[in-house]
C-alpha atoms as a PDB file:
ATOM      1  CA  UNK A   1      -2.356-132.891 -98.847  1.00  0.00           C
ATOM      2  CA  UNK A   2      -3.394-132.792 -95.140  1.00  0.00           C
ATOM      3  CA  UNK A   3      -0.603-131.653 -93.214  1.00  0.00           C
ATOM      4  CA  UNK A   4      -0.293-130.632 -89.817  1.00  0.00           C
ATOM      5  CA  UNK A   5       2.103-127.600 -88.721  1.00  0.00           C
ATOM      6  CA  UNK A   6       3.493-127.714 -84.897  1.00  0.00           C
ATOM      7  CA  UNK A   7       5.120-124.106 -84.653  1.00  0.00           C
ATOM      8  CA  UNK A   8       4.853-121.895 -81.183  1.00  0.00           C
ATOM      9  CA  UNK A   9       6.257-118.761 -83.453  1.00  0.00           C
ATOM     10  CA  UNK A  10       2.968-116.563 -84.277  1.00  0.00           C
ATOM     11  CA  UNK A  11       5.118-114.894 -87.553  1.00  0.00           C
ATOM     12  CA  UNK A  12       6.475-118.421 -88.718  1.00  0.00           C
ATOM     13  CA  UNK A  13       3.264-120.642 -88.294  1.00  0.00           C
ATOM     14  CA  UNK A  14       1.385-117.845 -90.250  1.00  0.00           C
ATOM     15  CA  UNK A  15       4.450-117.741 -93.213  1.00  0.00           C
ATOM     16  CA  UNK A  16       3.586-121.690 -93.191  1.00  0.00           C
ATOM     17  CA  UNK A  17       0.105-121.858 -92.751  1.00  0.00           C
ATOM     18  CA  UNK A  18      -0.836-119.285 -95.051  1.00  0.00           C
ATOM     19  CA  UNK A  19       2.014-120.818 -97.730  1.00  0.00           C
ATOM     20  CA  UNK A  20       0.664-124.217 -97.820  1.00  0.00           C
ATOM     21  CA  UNK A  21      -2.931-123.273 -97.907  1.00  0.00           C
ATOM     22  CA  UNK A  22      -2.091-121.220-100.996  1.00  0.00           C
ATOM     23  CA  UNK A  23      -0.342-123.990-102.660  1.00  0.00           C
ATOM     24  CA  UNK A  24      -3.471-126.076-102.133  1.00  0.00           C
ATOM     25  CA  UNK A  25      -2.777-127.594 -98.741  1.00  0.00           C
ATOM     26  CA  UNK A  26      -5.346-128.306 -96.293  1.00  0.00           C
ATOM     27  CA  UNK A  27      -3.088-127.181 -92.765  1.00  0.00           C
ATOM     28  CA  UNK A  28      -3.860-127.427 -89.091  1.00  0.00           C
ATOM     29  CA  UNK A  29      -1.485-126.438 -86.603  1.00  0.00           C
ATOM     30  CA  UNK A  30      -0.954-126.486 -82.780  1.00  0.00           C
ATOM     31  CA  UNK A  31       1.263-124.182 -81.181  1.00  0.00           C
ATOM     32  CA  UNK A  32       2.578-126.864 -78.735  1.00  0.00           C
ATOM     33  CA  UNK A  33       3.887-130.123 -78.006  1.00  0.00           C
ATOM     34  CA  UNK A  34       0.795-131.567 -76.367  1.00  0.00           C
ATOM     35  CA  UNK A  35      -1.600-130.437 -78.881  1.00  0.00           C
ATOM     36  CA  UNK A  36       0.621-131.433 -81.526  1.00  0.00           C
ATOM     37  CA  UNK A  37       0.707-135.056 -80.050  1.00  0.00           C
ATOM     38  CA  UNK A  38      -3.415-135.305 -79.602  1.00  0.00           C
ATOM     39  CA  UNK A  39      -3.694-133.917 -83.367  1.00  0.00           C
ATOM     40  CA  UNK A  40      -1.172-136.251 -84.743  1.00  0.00           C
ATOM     41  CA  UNK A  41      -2.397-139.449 -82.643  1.00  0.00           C
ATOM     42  CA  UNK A  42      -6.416-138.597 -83.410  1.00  0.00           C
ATOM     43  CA  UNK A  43      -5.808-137.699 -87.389  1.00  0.00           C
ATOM     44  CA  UNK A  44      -4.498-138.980 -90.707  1.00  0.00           C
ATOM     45  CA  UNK A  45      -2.471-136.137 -91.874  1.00  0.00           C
ATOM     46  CA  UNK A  46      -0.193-136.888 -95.280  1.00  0.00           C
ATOM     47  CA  UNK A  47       3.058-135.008 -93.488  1.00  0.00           C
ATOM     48  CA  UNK A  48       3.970-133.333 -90.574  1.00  0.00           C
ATOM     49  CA  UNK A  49       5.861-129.878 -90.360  1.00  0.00           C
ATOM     50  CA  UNK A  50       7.457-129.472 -86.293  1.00  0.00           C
ATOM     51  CA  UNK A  51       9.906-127.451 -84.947  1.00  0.00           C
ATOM     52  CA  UNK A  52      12.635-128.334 -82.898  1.00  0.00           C
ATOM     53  CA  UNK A  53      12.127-126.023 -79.927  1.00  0.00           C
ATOM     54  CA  UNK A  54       8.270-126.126 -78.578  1.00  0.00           C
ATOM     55  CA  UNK A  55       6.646-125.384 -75.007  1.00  0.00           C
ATOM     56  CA  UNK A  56       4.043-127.929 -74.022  1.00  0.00           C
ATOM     57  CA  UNK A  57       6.586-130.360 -72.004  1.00  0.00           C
ATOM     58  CA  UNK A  58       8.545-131.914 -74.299  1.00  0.00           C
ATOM     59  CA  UNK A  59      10.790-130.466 -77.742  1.00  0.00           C
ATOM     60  CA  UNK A  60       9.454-131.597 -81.358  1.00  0.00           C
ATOM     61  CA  UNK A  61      12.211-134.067 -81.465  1.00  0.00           C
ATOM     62  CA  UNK A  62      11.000-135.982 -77.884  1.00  0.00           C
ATOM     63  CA  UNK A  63       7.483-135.172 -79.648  1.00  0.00           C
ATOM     64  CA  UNK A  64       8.203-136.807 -82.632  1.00  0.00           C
ATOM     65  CA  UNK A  65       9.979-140.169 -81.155  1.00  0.00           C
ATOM     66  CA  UNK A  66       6.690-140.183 -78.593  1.00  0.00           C
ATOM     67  CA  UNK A  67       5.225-140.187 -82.130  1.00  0.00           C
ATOM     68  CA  UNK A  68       7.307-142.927 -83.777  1.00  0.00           C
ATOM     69  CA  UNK A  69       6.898-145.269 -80.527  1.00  0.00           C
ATOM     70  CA  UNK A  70       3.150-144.903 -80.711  1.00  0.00           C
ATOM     71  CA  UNK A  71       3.206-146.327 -84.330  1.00  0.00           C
ATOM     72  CA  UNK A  72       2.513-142.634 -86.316  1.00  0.00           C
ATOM     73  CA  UNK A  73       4.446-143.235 -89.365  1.00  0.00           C
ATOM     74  CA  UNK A  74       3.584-139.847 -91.053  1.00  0.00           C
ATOM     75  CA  UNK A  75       6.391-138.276 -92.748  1.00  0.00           C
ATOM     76  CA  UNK A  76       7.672-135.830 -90.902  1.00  0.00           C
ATOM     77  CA  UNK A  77       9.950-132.323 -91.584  1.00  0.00           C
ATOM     78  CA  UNK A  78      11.583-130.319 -89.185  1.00  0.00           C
ATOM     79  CA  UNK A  79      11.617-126.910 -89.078  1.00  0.00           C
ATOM     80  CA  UNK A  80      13.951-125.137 -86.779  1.00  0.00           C
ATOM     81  CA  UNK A  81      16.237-121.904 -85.982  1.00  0.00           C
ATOM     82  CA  UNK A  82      18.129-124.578 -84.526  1.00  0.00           C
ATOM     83  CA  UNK A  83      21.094-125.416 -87.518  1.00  0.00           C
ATOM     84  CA  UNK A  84      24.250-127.074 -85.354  1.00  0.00           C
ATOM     85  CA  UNK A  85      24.899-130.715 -87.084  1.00  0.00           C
ATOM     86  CA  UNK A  86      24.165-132.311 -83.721  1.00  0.00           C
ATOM     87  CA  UNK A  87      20.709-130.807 -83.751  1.00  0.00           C
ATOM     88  CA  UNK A  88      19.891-132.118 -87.425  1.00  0.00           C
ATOM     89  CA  UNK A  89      21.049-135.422 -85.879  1.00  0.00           C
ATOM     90  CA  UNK A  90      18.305-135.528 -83.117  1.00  0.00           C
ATOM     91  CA  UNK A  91      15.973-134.177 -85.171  1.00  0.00           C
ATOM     92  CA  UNK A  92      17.096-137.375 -87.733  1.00  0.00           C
ATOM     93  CA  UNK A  93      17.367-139.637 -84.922  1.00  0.00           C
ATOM     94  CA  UNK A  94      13.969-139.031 -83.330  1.00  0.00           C
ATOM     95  CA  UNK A  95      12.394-140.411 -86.319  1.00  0.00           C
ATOM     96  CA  UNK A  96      12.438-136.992 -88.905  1.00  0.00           C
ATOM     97  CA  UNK A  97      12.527-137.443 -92.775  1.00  0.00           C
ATOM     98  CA  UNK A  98      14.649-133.920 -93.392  1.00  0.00           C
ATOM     99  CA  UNK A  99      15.269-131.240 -91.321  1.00  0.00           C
ATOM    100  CA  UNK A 100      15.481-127.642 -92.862  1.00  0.00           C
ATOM    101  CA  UNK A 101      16.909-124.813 -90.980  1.00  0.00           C
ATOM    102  CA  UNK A 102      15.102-121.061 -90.507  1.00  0.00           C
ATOM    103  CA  UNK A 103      14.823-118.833 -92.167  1.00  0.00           C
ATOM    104  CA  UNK A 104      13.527-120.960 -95.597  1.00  0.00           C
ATOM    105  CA  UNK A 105      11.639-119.981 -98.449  1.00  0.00           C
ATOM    106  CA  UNK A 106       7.934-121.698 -98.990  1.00  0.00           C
ATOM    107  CA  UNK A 107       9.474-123.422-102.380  1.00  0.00           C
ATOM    108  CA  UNK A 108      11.533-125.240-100.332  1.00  0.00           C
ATOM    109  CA  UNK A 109       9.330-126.392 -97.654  1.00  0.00           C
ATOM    110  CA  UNK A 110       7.230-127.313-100.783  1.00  0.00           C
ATOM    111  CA  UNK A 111       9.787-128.776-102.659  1.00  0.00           C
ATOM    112  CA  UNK A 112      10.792-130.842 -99.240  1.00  0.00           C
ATOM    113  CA  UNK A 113       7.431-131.826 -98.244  1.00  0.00           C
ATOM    114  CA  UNK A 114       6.928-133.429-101.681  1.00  0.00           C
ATOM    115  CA  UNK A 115       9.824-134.905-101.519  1.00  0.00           C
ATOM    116  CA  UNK A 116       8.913-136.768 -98.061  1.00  0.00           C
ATOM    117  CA  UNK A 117       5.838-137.792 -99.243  1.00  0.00           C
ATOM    118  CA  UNK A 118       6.620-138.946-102.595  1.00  0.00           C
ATOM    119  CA  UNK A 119       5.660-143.021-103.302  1.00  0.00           C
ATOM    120  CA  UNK A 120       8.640-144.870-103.167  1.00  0.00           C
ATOM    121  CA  UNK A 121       9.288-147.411-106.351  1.00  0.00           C
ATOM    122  CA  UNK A 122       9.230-150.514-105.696  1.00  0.00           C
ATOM    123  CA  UNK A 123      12.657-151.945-104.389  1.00  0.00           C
ATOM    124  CA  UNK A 124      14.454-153.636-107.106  1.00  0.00           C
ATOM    125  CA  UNK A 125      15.619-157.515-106.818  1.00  0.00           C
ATOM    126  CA  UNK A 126      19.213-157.757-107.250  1.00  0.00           C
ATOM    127  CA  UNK A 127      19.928-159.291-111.077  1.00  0.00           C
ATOM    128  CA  UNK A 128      20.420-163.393-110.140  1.00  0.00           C
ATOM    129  CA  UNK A 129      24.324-164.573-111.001  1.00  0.00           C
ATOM    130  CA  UNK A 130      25.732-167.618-113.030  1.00  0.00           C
ATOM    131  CA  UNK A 131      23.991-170.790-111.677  1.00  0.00           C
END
């Protein structure tokens, strides 16, 4: 998968970076908000990995919903030191697929990022009653 990682912490984006890489992943990352944006509006990346708090003029959830009204439909995971349930709820609200909370292991950023990415089934029809 292409993903791109939006993470201003020098100790976390490396724990990411390097983790996806060697599970296969091909990773870019920005550091900031702006960058983030340009990256995510000029490339086709399969999921998106942000944190909550970034500099660059705007947090990963106003980043994200920038994102969303733009049309970028990537699937999108937030990763954040940031836990309160009103926090998961912006980070939901502003257009996020799942929100994990630092510290996390790789297997569950894995496991996550799979998870957001995964083809959906087709919707079943509902069974047709008496008639």
């Amino acid at each position: 998968m292409y993903i791109l990682v939006v993470e201003d912490d020098a100790d976390v984006s490396k724990f990411v970076v390097t983790g996806l890489r060697g599970s296969g992943h091909v990773v870019e990352f920005a550091t900031n908000s702006r960058d983030g944006i340009m990256l995510a509006q000029n490339k086709h990346f399969d999921a998106l990995i942000i944190d909550r708090q970034l500099p660059g003029g705007m947090d990963g959830a106003d980043m994200l919903q920038k994102l969303r009204s733009q049309g970028v439909t990537t699937p999108a995971l937030f990763l954040s030191g940031l836990g309160q349930i009103s926090d998961w709820m912006k980070g939901l609200q502003s257009g996020g697929d799942d929100y994990l909370v630092k510290p996390v292991s790789m297997n569950e950023i894995l496991q996550r990022i799979a998870a957001i990415t995964a083809p959906k089934g087709p919707t079943k029809e509902p069974l047709a009653g008496p008639g």
